[in-house]
C-alpha atoms as a PDB file:
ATOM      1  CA  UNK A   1       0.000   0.000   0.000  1.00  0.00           C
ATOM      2  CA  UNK A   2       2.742   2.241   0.429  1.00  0.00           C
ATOM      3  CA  UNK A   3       3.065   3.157  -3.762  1.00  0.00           C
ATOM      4  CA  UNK A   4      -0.852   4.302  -2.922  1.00  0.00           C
ATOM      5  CA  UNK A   5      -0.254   6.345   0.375  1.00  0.00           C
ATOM      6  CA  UNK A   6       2.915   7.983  -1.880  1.00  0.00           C
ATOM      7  CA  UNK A   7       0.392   9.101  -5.156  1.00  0.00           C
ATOM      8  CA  UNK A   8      -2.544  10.018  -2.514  1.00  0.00           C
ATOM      9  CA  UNK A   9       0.027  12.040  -0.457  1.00  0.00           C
ATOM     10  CA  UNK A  10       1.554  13.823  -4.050  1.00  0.00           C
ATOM     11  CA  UNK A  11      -1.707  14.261  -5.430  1.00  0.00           C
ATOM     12  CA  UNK A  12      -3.195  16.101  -1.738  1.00  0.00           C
ATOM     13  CA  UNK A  13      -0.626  18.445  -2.750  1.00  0.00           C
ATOM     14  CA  UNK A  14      -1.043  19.649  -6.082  1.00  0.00           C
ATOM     15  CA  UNK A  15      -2.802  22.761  -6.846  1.00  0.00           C
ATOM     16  CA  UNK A  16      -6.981  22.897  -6.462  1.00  0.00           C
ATOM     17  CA  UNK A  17      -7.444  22.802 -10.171  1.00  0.00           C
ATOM     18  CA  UNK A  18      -4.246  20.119 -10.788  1.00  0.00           C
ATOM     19  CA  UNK A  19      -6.721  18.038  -8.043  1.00  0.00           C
ATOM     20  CA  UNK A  20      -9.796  18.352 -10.094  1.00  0.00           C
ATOM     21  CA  UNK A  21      -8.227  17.442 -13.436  1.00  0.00           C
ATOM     22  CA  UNK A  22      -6.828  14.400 -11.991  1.00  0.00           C
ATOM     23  CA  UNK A  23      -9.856  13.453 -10.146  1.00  0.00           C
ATOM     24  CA  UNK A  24     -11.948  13.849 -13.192  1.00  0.00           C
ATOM     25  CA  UNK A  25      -9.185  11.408 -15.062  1.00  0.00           C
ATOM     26  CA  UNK A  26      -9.716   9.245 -12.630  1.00  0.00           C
ATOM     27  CA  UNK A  27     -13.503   8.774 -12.370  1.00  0.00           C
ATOM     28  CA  UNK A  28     -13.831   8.633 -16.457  1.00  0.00           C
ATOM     29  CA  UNK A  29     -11.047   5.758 -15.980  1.00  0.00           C
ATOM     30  CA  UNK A  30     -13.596   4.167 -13.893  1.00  0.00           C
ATOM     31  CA  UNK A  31     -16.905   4.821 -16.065  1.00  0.00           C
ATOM     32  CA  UNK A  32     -15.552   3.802 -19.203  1.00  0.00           C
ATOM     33  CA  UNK A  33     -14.895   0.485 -17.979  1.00  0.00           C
ATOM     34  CA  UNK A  34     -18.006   0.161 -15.760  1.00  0.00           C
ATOM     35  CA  UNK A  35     -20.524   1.909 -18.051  1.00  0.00           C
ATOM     36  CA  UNK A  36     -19.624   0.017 -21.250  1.00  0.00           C
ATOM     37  CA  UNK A  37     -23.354  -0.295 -23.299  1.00  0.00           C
ATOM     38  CA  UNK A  38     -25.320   1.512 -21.033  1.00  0.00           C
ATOM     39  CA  UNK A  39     -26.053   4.356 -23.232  1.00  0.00           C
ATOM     40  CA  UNK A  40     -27.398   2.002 -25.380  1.00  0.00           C
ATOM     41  CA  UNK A  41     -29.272   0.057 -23.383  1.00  0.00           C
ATOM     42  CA  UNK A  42     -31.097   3.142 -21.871  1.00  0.00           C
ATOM     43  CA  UNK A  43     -31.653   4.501 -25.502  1.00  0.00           C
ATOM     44  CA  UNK A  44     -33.455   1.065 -26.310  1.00  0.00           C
ATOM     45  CA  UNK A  45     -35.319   1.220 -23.016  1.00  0.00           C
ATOM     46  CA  UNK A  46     -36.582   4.742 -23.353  1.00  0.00           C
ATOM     47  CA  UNK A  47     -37.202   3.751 -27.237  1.00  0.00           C
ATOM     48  CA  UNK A  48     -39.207   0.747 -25.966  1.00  0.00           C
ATOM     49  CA  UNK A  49     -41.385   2.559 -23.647  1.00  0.00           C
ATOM     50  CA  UNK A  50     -41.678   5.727 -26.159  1.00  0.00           C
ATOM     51  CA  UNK A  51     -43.379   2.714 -28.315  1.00  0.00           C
ATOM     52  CA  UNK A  52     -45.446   1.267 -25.607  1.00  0.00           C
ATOM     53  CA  UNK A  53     -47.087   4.562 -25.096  1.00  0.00           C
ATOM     54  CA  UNK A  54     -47.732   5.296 -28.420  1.00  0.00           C
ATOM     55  CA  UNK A  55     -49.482   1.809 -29.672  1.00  0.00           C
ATOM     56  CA  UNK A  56     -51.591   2.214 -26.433  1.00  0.00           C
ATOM     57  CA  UNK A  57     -50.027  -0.180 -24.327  1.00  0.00           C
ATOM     58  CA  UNK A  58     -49.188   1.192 -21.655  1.00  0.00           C
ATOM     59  CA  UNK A  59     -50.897   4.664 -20.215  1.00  0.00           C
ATOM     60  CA  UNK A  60     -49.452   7.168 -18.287  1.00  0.00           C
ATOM     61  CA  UNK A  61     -50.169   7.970 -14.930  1.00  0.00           C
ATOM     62  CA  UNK A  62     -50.669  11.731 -13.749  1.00  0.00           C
ATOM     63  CA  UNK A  63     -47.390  12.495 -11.480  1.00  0.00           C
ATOM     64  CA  UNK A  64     -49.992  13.991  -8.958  1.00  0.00           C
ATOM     65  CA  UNK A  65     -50.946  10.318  -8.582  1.00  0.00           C
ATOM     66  CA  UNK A  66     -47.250   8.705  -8.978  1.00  0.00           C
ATOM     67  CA  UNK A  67     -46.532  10.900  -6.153  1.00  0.00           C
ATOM     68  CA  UNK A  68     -50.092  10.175  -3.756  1.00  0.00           C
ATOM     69  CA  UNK A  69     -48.864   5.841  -4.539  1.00  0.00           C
ATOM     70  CA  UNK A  70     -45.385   6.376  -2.848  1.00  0.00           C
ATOM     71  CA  UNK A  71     -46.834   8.829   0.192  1.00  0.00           C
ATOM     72  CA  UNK A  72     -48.678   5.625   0.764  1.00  0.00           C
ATOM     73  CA  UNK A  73     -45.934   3.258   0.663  1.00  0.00           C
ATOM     74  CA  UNK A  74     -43.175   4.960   2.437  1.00  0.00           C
ATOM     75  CA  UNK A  75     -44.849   8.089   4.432  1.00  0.00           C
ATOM     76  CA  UNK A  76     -42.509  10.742   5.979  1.00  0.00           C
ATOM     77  CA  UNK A  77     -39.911   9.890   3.007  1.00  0.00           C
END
C-alpha cells in the first residue's frame, strides 16, 4: 500500500485545479470500464417505452398520482 499512500500524499498536494483534473481522469477511468453499453441500453429502453405509449399499451399515470402511490408506501420519506 505504500506506492498508494505515496500518489494520494503527491496528489493532496497539487494545486486545487491540478486536483480536479486528476480526479476527473480518474472517475472517467472508472466509467468507461463500468458503463460500457449503457447508453445504449437506456436509448433502447426509453425507445421501448416511447413505443409502448404510443401503440396504447401502456398509459401514463398523472405524477400527482405517482406521487399520492409512494406517500402511501413509504410516508414521511
Amino acid at each position: 500500500m505504500a506506492i498508494l499512500e505515496d500518489i494520494e500524499r503527491d496528489a493532496i498536494a497539487l494545486p486545487k485545479d491540478q486536483r480536479l483534473q486528476l480526479a476527473q481522469k480518474l472517475i472517467s477511468s472508472v466509467d468507461e470500464i463500468g458503463e460500457t453499453g449503457v447508453e445504449e441500453a437506456w436509448e433502447e429502453e426509453i425507445s421501448l417505452r416511447i413505443n409502448r405509449y404510443r401503440s396504447g399499451e401502456v398509459e401514463p399515470i398523472p405524477a400527482d398520482e405517482v406521487f399520492a402511490r409512494l406517500k402511501e408506501i413509504a410516508p414521511g420519506q
